[in-house]
PDB file of N, CA and C in Angstrom:
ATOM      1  N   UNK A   1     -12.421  -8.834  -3.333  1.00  0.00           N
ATOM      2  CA  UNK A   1     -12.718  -9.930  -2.409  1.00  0.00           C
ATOM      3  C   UNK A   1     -12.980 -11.216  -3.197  1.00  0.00           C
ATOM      4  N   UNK A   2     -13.586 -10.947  -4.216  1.00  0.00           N
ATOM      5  CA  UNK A   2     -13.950 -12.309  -5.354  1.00  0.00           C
ATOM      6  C   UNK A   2     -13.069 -12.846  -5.270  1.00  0.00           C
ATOM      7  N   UNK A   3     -12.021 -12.210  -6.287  1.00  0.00           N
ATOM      8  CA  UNK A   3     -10.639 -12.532  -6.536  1.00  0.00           C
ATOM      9  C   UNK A   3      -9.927 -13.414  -5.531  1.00  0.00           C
ATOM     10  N   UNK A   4      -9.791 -12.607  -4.479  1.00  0.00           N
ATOM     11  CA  UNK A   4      -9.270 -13.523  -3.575  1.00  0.00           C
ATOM     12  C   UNK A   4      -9.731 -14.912  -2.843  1.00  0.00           C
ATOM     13  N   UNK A   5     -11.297 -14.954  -2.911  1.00  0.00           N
ATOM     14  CA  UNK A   5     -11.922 -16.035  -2.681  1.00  0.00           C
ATOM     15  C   UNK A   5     -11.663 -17.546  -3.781  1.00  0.00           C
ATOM     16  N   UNK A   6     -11.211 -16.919  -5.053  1.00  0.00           N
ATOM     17  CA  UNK A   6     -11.008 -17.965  -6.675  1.00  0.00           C
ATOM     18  C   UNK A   6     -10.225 -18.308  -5.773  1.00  0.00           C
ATOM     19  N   UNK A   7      -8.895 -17.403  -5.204  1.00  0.00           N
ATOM     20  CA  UNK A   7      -7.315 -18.055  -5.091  1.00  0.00           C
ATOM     21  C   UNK A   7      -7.397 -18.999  -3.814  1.00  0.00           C
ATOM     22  N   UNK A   8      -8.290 -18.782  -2.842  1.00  0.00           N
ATOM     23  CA  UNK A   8      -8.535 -19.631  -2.174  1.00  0.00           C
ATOM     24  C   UNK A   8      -9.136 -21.261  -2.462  1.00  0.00           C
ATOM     25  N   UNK A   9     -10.006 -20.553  -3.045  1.00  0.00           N
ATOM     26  CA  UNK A   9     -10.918 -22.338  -3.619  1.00  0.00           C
ATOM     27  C   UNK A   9      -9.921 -22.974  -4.737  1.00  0.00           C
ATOM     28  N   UNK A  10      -9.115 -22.054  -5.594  1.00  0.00           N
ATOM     29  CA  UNK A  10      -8.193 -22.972  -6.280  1.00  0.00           C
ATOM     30  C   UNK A  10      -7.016 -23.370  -5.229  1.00  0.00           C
ATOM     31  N   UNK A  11      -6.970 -22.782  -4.199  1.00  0.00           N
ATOM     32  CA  UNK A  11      -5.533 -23.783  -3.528  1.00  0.00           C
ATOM     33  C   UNK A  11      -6.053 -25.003  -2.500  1.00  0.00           C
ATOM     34  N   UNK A  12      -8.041 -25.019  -2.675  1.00  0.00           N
ATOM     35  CA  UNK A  12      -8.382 -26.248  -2.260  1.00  0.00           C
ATOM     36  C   UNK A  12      -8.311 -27.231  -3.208  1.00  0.00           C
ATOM     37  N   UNK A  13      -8.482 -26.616  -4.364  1.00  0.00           N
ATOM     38  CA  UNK A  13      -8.569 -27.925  -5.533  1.00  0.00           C
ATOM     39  C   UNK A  13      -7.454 -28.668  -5.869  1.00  0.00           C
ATOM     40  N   UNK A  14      -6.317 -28.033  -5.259  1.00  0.00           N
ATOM     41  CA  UNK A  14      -4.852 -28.639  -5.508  1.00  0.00           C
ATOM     42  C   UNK A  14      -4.934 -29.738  -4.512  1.00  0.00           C
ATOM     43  N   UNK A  15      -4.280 -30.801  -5.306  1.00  0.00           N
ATOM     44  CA  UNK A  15      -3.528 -32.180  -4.553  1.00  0.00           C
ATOM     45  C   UNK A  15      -3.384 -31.871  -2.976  1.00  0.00           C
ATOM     46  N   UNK A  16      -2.663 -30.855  -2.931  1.00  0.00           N
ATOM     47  CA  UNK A  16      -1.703 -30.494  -1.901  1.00  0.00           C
ATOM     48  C   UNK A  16      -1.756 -29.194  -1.767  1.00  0.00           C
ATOM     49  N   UNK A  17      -3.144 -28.798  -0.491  1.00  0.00           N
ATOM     50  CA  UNK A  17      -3.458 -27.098  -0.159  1.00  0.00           C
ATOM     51  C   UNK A  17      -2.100 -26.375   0.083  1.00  0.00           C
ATOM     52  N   UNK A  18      -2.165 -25.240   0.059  1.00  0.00           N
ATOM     53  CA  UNK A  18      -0.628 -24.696   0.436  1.00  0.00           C
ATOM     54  C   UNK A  18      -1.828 -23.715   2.389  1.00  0.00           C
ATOM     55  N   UNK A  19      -1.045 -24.366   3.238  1.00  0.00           N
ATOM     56  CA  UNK A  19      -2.188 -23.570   4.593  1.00  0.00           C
ATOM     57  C   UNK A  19      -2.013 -22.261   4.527  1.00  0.00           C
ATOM     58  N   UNK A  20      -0.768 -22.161   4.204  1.00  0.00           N
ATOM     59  CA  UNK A  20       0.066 -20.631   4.745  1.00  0.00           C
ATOM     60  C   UNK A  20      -0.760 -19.674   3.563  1.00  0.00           C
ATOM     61  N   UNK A  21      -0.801 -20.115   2.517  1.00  0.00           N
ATOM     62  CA  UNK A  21      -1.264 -19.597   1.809  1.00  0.00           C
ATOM     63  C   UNK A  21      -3.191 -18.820   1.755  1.00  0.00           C
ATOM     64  N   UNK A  22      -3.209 -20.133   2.423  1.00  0.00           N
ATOM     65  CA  UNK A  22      -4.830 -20.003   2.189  1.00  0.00           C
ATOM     66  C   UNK A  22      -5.378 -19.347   3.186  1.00  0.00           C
ATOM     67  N   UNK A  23      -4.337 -19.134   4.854  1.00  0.00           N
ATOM     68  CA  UNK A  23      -4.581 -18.164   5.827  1.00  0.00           C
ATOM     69  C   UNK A  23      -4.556 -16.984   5.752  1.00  0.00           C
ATOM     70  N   UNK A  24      -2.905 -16.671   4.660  1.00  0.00           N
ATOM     71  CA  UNK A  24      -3.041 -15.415   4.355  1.00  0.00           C
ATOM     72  C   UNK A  24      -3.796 -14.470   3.684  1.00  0.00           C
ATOM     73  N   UNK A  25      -4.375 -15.574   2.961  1.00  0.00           N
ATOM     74  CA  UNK A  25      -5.704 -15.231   1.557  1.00  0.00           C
ATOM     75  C   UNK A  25      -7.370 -14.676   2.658  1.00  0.00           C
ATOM     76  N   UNK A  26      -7.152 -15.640   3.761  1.00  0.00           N
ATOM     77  CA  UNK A  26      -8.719 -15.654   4.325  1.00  0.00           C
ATOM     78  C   UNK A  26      -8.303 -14.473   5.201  1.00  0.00           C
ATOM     79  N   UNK A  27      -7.079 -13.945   5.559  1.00  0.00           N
ATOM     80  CA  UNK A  27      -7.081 -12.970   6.308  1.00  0.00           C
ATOM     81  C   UNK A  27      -7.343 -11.786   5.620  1.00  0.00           C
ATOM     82  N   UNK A  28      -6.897 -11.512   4.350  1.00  0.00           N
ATOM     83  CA  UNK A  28      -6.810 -10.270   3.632  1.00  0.00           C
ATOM     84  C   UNK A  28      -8.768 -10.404   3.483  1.00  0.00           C
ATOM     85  N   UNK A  29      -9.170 -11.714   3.188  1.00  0.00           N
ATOM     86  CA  UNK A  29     -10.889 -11.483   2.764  1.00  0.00           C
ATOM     87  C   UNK A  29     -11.791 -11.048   4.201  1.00  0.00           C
ATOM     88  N   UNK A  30     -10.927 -11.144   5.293  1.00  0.00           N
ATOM     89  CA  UNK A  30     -11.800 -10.687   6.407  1.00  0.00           C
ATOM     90  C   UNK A  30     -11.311  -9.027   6.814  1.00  0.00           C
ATOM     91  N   UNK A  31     -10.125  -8.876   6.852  1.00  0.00           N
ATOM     92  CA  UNK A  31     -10.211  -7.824   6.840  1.00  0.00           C
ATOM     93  C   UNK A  31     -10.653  -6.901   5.462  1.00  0.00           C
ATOM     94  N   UNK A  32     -10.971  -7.076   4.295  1.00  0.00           N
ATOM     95  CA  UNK A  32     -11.739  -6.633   3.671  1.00  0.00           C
ATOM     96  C   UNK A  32     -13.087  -6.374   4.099  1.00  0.00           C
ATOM     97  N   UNK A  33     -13.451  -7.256   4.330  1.00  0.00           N
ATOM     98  CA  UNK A  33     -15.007  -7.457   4.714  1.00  0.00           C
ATOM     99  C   UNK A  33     -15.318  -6.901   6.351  1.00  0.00           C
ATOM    100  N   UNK A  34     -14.296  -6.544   6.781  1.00  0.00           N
ATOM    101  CA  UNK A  34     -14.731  -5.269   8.064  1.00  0.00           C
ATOM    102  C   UNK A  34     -14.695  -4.468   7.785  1.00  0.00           C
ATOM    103  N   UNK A  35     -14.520  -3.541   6.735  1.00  0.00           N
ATOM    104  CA  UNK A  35     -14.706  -2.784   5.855  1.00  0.00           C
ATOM    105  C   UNK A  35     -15.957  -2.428   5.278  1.00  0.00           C
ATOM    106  N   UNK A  36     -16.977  -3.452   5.264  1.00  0.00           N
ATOM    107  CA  UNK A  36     -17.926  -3.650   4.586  1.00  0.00           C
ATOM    108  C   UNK A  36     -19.021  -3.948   5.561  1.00  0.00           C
ATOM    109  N   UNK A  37     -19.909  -3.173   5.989  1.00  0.00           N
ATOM    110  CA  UNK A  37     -21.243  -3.080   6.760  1.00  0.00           C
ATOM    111  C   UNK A  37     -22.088  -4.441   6.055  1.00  0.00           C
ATOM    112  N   UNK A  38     -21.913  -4.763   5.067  1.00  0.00           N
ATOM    113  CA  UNK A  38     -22.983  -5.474   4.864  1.00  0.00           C
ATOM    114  C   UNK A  38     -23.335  -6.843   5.472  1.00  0.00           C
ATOM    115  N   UNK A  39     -24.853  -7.032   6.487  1.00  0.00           N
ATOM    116  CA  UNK A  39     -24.579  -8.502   6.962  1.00  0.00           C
ATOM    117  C   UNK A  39     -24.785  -9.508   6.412  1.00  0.00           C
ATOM    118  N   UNK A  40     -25.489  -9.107   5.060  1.00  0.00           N
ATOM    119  CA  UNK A  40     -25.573 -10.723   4.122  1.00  0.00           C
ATOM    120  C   UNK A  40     -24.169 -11.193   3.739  1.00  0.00           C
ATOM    121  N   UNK A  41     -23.214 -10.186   3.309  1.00  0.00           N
ATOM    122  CA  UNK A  41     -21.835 -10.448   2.988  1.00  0.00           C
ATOM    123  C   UNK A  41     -20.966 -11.118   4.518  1.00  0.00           C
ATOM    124  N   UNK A  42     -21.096 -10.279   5.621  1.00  0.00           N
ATOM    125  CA  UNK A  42     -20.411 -11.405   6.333  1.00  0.00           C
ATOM    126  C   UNK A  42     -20.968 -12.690   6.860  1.00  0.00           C
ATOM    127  N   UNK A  43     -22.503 -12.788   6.562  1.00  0.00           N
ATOM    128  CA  UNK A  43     -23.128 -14.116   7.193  1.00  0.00           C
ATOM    129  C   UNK A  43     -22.463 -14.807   5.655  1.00  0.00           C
ATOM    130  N   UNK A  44     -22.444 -14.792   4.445  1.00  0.00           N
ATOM    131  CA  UNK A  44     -22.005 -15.563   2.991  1.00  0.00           C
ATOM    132  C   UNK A  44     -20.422 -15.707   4.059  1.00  0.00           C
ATOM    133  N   UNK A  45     -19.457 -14.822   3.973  1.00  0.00           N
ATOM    134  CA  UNK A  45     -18.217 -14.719   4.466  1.00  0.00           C
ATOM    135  C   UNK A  45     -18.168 -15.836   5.388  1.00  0.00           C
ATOM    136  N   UNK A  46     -18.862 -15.908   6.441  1.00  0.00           N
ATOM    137  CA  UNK A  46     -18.577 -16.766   7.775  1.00  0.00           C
ATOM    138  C   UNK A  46     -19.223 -18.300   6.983  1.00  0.00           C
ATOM    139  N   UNK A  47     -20.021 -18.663   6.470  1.00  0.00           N
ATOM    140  CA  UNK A  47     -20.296 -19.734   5.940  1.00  0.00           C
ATOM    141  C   UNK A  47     -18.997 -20.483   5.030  1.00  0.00           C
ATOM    142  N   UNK A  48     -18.550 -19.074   4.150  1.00  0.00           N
ATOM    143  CA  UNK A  48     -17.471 -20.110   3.608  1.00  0.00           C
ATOM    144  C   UNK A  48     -16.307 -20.622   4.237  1.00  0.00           C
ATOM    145  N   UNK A  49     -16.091 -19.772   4.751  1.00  0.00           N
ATOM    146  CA  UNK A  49     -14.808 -20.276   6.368  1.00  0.00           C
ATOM    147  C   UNK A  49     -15.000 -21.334   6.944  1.00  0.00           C
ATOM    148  N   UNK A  50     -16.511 -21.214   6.980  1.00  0.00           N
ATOM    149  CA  UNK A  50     -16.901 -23.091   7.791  1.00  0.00           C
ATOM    150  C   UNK A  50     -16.944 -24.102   6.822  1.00  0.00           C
ATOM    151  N   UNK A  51     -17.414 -23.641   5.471  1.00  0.00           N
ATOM    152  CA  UNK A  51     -16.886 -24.556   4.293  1.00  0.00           C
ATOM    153  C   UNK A  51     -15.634 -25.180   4.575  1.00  0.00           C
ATOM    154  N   UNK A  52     -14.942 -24.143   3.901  1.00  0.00           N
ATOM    155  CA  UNK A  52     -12.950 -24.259   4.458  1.00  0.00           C
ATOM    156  C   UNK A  52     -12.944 -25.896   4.909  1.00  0.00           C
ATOM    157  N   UNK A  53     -13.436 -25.526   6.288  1.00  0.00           N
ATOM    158  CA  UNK A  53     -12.846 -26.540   7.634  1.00  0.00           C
ATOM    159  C   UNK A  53     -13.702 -27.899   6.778  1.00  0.00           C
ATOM    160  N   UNK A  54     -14.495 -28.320   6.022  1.00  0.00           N
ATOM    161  CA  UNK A  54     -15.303 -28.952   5.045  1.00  0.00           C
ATOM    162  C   UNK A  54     -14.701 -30.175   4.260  1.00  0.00           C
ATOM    163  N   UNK A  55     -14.905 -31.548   4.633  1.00  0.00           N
ATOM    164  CA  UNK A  55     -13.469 -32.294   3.910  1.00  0.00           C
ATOM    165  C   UNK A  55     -14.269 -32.509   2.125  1.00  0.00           C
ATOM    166  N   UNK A  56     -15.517 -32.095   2.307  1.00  0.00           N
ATOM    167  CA  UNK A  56     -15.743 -31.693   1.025  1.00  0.00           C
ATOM    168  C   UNK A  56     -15.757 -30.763   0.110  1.00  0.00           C
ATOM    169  N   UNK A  57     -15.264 -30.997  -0.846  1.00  0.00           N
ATOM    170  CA  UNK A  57     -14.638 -29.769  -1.822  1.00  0.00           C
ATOM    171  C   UNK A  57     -16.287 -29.335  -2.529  1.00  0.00           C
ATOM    172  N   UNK A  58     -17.375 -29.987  -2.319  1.00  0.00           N
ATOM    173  CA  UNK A  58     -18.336 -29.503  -3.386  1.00  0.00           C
ATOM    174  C   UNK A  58     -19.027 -28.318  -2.114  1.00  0.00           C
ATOM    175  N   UNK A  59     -18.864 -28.453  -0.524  1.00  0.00           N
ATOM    176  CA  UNK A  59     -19.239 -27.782   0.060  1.00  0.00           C
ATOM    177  C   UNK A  59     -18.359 -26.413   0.111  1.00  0.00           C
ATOM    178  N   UNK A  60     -17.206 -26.121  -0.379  1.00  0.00           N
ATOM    179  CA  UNK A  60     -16.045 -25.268  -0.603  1.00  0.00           C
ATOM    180  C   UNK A  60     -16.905 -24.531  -1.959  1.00  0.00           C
ATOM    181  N   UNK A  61     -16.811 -24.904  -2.623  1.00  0.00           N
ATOM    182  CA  UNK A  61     -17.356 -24.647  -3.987  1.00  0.00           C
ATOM    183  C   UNK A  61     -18.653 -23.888  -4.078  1.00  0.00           C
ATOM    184  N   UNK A  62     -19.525 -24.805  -2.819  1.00  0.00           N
ATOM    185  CA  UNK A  62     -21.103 -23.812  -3.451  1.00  0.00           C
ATOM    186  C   UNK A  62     -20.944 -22.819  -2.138  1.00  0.00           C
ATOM    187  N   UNK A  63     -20.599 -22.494  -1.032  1.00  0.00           N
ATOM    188  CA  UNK A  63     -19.975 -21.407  -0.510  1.00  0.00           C
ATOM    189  C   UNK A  63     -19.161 -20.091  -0.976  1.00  0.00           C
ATOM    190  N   UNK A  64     -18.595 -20.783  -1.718  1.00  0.00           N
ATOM    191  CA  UNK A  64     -17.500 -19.709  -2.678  1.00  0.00           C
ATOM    192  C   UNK A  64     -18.673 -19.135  -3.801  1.00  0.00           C
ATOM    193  N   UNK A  65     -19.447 -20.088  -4.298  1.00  0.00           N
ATOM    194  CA  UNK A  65     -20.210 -19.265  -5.218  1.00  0.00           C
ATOM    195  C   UNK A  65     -21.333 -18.537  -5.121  1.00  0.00           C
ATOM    196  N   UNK A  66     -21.904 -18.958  -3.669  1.00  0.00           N
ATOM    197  CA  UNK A  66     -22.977 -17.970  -2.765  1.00  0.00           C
ATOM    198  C   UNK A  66     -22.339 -16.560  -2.174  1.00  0.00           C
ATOM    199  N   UNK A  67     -20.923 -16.773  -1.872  1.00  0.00           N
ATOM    200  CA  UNK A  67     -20.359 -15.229  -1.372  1.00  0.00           C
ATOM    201  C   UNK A  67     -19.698 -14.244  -2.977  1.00  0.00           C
ATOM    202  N   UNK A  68     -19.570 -15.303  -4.268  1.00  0.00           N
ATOM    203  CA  UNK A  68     -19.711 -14.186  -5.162  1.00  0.00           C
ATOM    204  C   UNK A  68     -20.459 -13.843  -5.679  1.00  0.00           C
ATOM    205  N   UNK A  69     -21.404 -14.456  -5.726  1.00  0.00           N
ATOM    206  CA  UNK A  69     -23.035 -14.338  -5.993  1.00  0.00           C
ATOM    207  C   UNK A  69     -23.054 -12.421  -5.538  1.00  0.00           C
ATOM    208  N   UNK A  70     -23.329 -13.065  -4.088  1.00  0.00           N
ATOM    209  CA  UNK A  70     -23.353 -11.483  -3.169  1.00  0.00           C
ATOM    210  C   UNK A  70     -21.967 -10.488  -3.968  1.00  0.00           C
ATOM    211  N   UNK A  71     -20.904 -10.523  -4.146  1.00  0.00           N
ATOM    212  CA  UNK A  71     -20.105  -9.602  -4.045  1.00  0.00           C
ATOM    213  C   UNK A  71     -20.539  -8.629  -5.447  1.00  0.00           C
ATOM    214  N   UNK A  72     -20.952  -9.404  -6.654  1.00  0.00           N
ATOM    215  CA  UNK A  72     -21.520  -8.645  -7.704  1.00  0.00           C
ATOM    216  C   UNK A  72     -22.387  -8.728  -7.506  1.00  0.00           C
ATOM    217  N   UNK A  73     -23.434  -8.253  -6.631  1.00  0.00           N
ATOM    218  CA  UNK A  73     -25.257  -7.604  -6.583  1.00  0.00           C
ATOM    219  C   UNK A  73     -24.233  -6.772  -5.723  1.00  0.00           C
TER     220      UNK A  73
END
Protein backbone atom coordinates (compact mmCIF):
# COMPACT_ATOMS: atom_id res chain seq x y z
CA UNK A 1 0.00 0.00 0.00
CA UNK A 2 3.09 2.38 0.79
CA UNK A 3 4.38 1.76 -2.43
CA UNK A 4 1.54 2.62 -4.11
CA UNK A 5 0.78 5.73 -2.14
CA UNK A 6 4.94 7.11 -3.29
CA UNK A 7 3.47 6.46 -6.97
CA UNK A 8 0.65 8.48 -6.27
CA UNK A 9 2.24 11.55 -4.50
CA UNK A 10 5.02 11.35 -7.17
CA UNK A 11 2.41 11.73 -10.07
CA UNK A 12 1.27 14.86 -7.91
CA UNK A 13 4.65 16.30 -7.96
CA UNK A 14 4.79 16.15 -11.74
CA UNK A 15 4.16 19.35 -13.87
CA UNK A 16 1.43 17.48 -15.39
CA UNK A 17 -0.62 14.71 -12.99
CA UNK A 18 -1.33 11.77 -15.23
CA UNK A 19 -5.60 11.33 -13.64
CA UNK A 20 -5.93 7.98 -15.18
CA UNK A 21 -3.12 7.07 -13.52
CA UNK A 22 -3.56 8.30 -10.16
CA UNK A 23 -7.33 6.72 -10.15
CA UNK A 24 -6.04 3.59 -10.96
CA UNK A 25 -3.34 3.82 -8.20
CA UNK A 26 -6.15 5.12 -5.49
CA UNK A 27 -8.29 2.28 -6.56
CA UNK A 28 -5.83 -0.59 -6.10
CA UNK A 29 -4.98 1.46 -2.36
CA UNK A 30 -8.70 1.15 -1.46
CA UNK A 31 -9.31 -1.96 -2.38
CA UNK A 32 -6.29 -2.99 -0.48
CA UNK A 33 -7.36 -1.37 2.47
CA UNK A 34 -10.86 -3.32 2.54
CA UNK A 35 -8.86 -5.90 3.18
CA UNK A 36 -7.61 -4.41 6.17
CA UNK A 37 -9.92 -4.05 9.43
CA UNK A 38 -7.89 -1.46 10.67
CA UNK A 39 -9.78 1.99 11.44
CA UNK A 40 -6.80 4.17 12.04
CA UNK A 41 -5.59 2.97 8.51
CA UNK A 42 -8.81 3.81 6.76
CA UNK A 43 -9.52 7.12 8.75
CA UNK A 44 -5.19 7.97 7.52
CA UNK A 45 -6.62 6.39 3.96
CA UNK A 46 -9.77 8.70 3.70
CA UNK A 47 -7.75 11.84 4.78
CA UNK A 48 -5.32 11.40 2.06
CA UNK A 49 -7.98 11.14 -0.70
CA UNK A 50 -9.24 14.46 0.64
CA UNK A 51 -5.63 15.63 0.45
CA UNK A 52 -5.71 14.45 -3.32
CA UNK A 53 -8.69 16.87 -4.08
CA UNK A 54 -5.99 19.59 -2.12
CA UNK A 55 -4.54 22.33 -4.60
CA UNK A 56 -1.78 22.07 -2.13
CA UNK A 57 0.94 19.74 -2.64
CA UNK A 58 2.37 20.22 1.09
CA UNK A 59 -1.23 19.00 2.20
CA UNK A 60 -0.68 15.78 -0.31
CA UNK A 61 2.61 15.24 1.26
CA UNK A 62 1.91 15.32 5.07
CA UNK A 63 -1.18 12.94 4.38
CA UNK A 64 0.91 10.57 2.46
CA UNK A 65 3.33 10.58 5.31
CA UNK A 66 0.71 10.13 8.18
CA UNK A 67 -0.82 6.96 6.19
CA UNK A 68 2.89 5.53 5.97
CA UNK A 69 3.64 6.38 9.21
CA UNK A 70 0.59 3.88 10.03
CA UNK A 71 1.40 1.25 7.34
CA UNK A 72 4.93 0.39 9.09
CA UNK A 73 3.63 0.31 12.91
Amino acid sequence: ISQLCNEVASQFLNSTPHIPTIIQLTHQITTLLQHNPSPLLAQASQLYFQALLSPSQQDIINANTNLQQLLTN
